[in-house]
PDB file of N, CA and C in Angstrom:
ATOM      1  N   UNK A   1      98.144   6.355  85.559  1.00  0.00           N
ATOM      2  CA  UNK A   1      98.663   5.002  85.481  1.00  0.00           C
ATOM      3  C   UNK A   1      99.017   4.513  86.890  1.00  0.00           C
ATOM      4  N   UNK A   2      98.600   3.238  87.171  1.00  0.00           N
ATOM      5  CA  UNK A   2      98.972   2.845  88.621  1.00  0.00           C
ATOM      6  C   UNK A   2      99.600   2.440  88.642  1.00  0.00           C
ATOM      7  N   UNK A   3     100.945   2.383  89.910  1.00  0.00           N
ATOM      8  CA  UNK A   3     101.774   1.606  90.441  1.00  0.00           C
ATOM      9  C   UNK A   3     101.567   0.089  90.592  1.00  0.00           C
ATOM     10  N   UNK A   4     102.980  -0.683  90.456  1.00  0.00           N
ATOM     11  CA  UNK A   4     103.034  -2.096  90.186  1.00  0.00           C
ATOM     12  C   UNK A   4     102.951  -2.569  91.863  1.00  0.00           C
ATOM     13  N   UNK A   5     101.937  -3.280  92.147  1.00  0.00           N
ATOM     14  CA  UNK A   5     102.177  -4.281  92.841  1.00  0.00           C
ATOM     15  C   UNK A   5     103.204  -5.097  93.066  1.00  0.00           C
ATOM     16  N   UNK A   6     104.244  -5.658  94.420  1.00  0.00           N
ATOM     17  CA  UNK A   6     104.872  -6.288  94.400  1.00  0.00           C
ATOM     18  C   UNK A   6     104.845  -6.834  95.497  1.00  0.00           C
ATOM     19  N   UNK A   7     104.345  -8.231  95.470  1.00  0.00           N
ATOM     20  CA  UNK A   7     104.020  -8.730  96.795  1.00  0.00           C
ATOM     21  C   UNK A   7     104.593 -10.695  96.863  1.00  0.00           C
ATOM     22  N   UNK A   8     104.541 -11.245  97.918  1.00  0.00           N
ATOM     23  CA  UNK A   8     104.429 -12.573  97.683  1.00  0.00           C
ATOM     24  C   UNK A   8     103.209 -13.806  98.172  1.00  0.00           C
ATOM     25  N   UNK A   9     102.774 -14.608  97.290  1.00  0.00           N
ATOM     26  CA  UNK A   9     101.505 -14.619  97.553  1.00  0.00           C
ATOM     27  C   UNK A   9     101.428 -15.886  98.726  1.00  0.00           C
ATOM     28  N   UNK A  10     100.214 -16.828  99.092  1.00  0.00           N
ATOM     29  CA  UNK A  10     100.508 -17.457 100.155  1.00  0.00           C
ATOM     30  C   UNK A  10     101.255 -19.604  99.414  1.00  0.00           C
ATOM     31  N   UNK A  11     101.369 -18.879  98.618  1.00  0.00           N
ATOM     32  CA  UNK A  11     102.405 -20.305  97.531  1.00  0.00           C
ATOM     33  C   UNK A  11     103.596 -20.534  98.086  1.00  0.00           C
ATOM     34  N   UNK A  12     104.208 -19.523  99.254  1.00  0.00           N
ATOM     35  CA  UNK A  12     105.645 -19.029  99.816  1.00  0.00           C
ATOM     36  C   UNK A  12     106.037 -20.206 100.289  1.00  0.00           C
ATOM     37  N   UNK A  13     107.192 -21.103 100.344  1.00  0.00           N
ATOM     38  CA  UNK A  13     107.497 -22.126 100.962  1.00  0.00           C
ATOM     39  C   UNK A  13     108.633 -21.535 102.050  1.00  0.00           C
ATOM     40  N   UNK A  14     109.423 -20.179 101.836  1.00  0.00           N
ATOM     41  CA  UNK A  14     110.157 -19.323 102.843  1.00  0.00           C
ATOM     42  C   UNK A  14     111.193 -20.240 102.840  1.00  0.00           C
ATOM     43  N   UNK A  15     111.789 -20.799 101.560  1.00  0.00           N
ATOM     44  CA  UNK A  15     112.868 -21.342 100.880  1.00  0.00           C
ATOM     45  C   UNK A  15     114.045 -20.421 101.151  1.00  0.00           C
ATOM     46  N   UNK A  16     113.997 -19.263 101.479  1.00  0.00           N
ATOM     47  CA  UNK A  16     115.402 -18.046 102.100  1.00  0.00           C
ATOM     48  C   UNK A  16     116.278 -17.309 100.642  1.00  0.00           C
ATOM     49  N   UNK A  17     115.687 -18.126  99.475  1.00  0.00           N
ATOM     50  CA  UNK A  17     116.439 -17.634  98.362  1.00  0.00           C
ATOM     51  C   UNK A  17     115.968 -16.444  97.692  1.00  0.00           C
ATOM     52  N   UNK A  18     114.908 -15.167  98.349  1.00  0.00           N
ATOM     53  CA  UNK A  18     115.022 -14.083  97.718  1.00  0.00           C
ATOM     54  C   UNK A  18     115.474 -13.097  98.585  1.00  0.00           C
ATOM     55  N   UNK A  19     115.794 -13.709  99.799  1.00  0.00           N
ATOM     56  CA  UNK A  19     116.240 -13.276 101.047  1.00  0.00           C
ATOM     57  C   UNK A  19     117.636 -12.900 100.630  1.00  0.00           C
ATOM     58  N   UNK A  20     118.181 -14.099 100.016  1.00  0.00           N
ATOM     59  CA  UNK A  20     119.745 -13.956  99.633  1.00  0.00           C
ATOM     60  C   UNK A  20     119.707 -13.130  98.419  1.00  0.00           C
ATOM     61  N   UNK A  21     118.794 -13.093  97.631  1.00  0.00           N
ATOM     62  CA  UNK A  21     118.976 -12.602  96.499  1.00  0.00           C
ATOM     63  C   UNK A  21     119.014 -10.479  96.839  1.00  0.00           C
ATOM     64  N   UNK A  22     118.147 -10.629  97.227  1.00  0.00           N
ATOM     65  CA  UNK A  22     117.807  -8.953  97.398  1.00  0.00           C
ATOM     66  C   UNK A  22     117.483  -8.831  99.012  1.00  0.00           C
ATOM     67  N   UNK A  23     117.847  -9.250  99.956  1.00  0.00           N
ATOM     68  CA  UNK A  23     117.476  -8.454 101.677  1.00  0.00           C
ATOM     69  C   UNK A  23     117.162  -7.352 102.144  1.00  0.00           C
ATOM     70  N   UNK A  24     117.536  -6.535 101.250  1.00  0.00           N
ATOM     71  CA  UNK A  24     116.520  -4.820 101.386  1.00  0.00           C
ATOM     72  C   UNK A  24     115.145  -4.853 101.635  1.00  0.00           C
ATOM     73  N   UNK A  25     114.883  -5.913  99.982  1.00  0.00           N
ATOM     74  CA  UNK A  25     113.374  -5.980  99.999  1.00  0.00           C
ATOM     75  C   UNK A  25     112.456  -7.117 100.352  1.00  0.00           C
ATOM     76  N   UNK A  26     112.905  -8.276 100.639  1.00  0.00           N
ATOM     77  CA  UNK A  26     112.135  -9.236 101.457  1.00  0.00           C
ATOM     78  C   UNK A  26     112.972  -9.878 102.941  1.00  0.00           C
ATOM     79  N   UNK A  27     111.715 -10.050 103.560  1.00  0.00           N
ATOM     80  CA  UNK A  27     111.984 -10.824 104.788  1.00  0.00           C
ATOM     81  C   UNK A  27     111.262 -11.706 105.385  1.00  0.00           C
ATOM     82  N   UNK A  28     111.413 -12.238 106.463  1.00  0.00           N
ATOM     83  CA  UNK A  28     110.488 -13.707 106.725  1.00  0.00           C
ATOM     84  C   UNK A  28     109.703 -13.093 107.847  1.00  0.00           C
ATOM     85  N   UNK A  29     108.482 -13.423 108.100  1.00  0.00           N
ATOM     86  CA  UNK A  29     107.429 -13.327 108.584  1.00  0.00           C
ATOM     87  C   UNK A  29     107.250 -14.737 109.487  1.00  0.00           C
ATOM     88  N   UNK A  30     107.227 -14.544 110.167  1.00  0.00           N
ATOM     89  CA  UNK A  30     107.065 -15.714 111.474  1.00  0.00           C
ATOM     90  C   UNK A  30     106.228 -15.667 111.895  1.00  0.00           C
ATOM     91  N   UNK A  31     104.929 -15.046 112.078  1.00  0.00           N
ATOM     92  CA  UNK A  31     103.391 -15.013 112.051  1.00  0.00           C
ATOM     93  C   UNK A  31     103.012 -16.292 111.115  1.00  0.00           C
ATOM     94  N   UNK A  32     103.518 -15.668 109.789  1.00  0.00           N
ATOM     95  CA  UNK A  32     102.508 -16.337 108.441  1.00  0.00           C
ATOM     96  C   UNK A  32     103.595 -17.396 108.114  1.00  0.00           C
ATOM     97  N   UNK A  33     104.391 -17.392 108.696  1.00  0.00           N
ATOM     98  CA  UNK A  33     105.641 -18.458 108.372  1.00  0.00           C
ATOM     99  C   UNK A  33     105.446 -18.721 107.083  1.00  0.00           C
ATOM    100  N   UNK A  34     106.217 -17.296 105.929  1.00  0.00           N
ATOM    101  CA  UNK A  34     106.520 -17.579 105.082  1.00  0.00           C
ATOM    102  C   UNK A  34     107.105 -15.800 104.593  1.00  0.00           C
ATOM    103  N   UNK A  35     107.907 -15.614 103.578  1.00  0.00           N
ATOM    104  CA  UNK A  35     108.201 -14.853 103.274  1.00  0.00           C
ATOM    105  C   UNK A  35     107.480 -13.706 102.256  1.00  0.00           C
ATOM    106  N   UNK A  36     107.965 -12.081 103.187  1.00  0.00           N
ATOM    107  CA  UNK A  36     106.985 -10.912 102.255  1.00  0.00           C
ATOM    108  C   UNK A  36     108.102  -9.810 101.702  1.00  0.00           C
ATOM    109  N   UNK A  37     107.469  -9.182 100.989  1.00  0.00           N
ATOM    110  CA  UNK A  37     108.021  -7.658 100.807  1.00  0.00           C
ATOM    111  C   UNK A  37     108.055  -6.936 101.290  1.00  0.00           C
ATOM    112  N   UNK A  38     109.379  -6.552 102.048  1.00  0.00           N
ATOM    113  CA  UNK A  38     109.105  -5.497 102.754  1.00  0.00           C
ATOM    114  C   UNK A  38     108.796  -3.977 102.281  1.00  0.00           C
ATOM    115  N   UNK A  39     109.305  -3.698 101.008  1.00  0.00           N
ATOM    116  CA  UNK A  39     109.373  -2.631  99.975  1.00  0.00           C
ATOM    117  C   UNK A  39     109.691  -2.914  98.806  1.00  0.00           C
ATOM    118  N   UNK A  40     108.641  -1.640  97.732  1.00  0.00           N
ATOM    119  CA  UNK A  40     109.094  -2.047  96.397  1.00  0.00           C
ATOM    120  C   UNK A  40     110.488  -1.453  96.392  1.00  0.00           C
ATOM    121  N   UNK A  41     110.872  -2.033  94.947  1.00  0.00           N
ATOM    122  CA  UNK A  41     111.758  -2.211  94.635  1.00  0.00           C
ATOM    123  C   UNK A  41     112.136  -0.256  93.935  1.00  0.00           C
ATOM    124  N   UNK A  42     113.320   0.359  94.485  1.00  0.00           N
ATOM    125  CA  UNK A  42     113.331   1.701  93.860  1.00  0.00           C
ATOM    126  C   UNK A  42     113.765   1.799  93.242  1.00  0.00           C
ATOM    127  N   UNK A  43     115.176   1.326  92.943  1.00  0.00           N
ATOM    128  CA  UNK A  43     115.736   1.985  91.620  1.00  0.00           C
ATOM    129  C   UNK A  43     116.030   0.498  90.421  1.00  0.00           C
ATOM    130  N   UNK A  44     116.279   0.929  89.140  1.00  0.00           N
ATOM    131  CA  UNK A  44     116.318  -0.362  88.117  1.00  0.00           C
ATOM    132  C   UNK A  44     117.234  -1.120  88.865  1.00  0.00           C
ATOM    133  N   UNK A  45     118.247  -1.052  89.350  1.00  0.00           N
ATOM    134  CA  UNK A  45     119.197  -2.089  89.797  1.00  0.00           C
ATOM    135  C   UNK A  45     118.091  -3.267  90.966  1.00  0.00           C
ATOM    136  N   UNK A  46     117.476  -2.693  91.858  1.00  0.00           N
ATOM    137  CA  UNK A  46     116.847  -3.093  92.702  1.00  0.00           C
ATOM    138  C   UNK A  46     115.408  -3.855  91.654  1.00  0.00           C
ATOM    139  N   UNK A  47     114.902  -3.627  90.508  1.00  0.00           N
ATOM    140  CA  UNK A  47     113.752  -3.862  89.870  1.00  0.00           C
ATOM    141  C   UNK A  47     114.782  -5.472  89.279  1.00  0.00           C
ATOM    142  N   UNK A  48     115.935  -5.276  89.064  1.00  0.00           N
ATOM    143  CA  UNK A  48     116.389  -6.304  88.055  1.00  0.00           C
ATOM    144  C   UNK A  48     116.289  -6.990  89.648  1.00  0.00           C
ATOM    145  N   UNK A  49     117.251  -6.926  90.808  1.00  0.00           N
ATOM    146  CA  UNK A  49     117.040  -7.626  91.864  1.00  0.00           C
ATOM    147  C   UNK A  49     115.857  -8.777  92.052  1.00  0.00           C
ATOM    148  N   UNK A  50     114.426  -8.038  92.049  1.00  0.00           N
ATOM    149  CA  UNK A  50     113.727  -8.293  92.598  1.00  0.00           C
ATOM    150  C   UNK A  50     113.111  -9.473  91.428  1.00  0.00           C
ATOM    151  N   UNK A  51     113.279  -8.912  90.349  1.00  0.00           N
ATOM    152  CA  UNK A  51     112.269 -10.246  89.054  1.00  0.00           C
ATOM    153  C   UNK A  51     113.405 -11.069  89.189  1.00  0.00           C
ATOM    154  N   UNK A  52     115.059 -10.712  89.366  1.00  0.00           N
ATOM    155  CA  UNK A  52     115.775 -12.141  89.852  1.00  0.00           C
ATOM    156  C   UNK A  52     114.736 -13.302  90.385  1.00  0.00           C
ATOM    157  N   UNK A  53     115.170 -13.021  91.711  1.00  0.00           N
ATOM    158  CA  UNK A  53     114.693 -13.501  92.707  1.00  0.00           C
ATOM    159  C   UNK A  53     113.285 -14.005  92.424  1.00  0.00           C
ATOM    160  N   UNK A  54     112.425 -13.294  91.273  1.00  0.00           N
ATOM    161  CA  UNK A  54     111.050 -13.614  91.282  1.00  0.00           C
ATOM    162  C   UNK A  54     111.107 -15.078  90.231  1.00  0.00           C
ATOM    163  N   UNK A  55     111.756 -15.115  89.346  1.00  0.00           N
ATOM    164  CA  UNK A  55     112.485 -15.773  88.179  1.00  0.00           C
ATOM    165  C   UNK A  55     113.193 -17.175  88.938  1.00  0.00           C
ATOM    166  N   UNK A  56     113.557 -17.204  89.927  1.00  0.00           N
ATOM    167  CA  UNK A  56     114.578 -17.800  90.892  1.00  0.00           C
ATOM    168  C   UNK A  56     113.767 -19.299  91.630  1.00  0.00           C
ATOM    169  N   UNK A  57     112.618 -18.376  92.046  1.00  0.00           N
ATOM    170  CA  UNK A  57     111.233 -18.999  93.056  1.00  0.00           C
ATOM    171  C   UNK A  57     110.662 -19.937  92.746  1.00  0.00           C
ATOM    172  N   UNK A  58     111.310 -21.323  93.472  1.00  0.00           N
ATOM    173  CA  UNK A  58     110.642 -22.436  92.818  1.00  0.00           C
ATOM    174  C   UNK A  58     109.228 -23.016  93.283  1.00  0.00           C
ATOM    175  N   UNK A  59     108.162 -22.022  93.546  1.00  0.00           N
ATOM    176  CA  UNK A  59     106.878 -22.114  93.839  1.00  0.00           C
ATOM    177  C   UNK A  59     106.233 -20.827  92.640  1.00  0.00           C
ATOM    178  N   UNK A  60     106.833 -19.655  92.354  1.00  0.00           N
ATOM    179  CA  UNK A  60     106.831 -18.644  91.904  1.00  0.00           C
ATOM    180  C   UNK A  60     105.743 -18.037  92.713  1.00  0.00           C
ATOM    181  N   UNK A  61     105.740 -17.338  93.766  1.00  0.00           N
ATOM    182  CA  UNK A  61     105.305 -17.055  94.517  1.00  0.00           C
ATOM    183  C   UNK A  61     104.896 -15.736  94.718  1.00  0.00           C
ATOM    184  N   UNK A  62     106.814 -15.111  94.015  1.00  0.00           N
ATOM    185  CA  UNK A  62     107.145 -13.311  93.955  1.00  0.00           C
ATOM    186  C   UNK A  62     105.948 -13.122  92.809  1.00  0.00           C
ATOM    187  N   UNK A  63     105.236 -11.879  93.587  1.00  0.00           N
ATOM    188  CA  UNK A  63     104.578 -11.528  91.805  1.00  0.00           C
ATOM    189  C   UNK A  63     104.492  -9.955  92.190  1.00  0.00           C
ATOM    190  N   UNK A  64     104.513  -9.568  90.490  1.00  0.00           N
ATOM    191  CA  UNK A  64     104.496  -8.197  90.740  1.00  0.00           C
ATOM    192  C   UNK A  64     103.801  -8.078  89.298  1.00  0.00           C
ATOM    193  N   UNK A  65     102.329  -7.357  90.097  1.00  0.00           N
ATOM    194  CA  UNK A  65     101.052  -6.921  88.984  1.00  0.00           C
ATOM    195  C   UNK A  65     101.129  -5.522  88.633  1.00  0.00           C
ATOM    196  N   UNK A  66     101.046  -5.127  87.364  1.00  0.00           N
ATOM    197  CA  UNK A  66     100.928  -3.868  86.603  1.00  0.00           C
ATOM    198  C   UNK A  66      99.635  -3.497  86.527  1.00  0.00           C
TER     199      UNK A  66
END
């Protein structure tokens, strides 16, 4: 069984609100001027974190493929 993808796609407007939500796991990219993942998400506390934040995204941008 493969691991979930968790990435953000180029829909990112780098709005700063999953930044606030979870900062472990995303940060802003100033190359692509817009926001990525820096790491999945490890433990359930950090999984609820992250679909927050994905749930949150008013482009919905966060995605994370099974």
């Amino acid at each position: 069984m493969a691991k979930p993808t968790y990435y953000i796609d180029e829909n990112c407007i780098d709005c700063d609100l999953c930044h606030e939500t979870a900062p472990e796991m995303f940060a802003r990219d100033d190359d692509e001027g817009r926001s990525v993942v820096t790491r999945p998400p490890a433990t359930d506390e950090e999984l609820s974190l992250y679909r927050e934040a994905a749930e949150a995204c008013p482009v919905e941008a966060i995605r994370e493929e099974k």
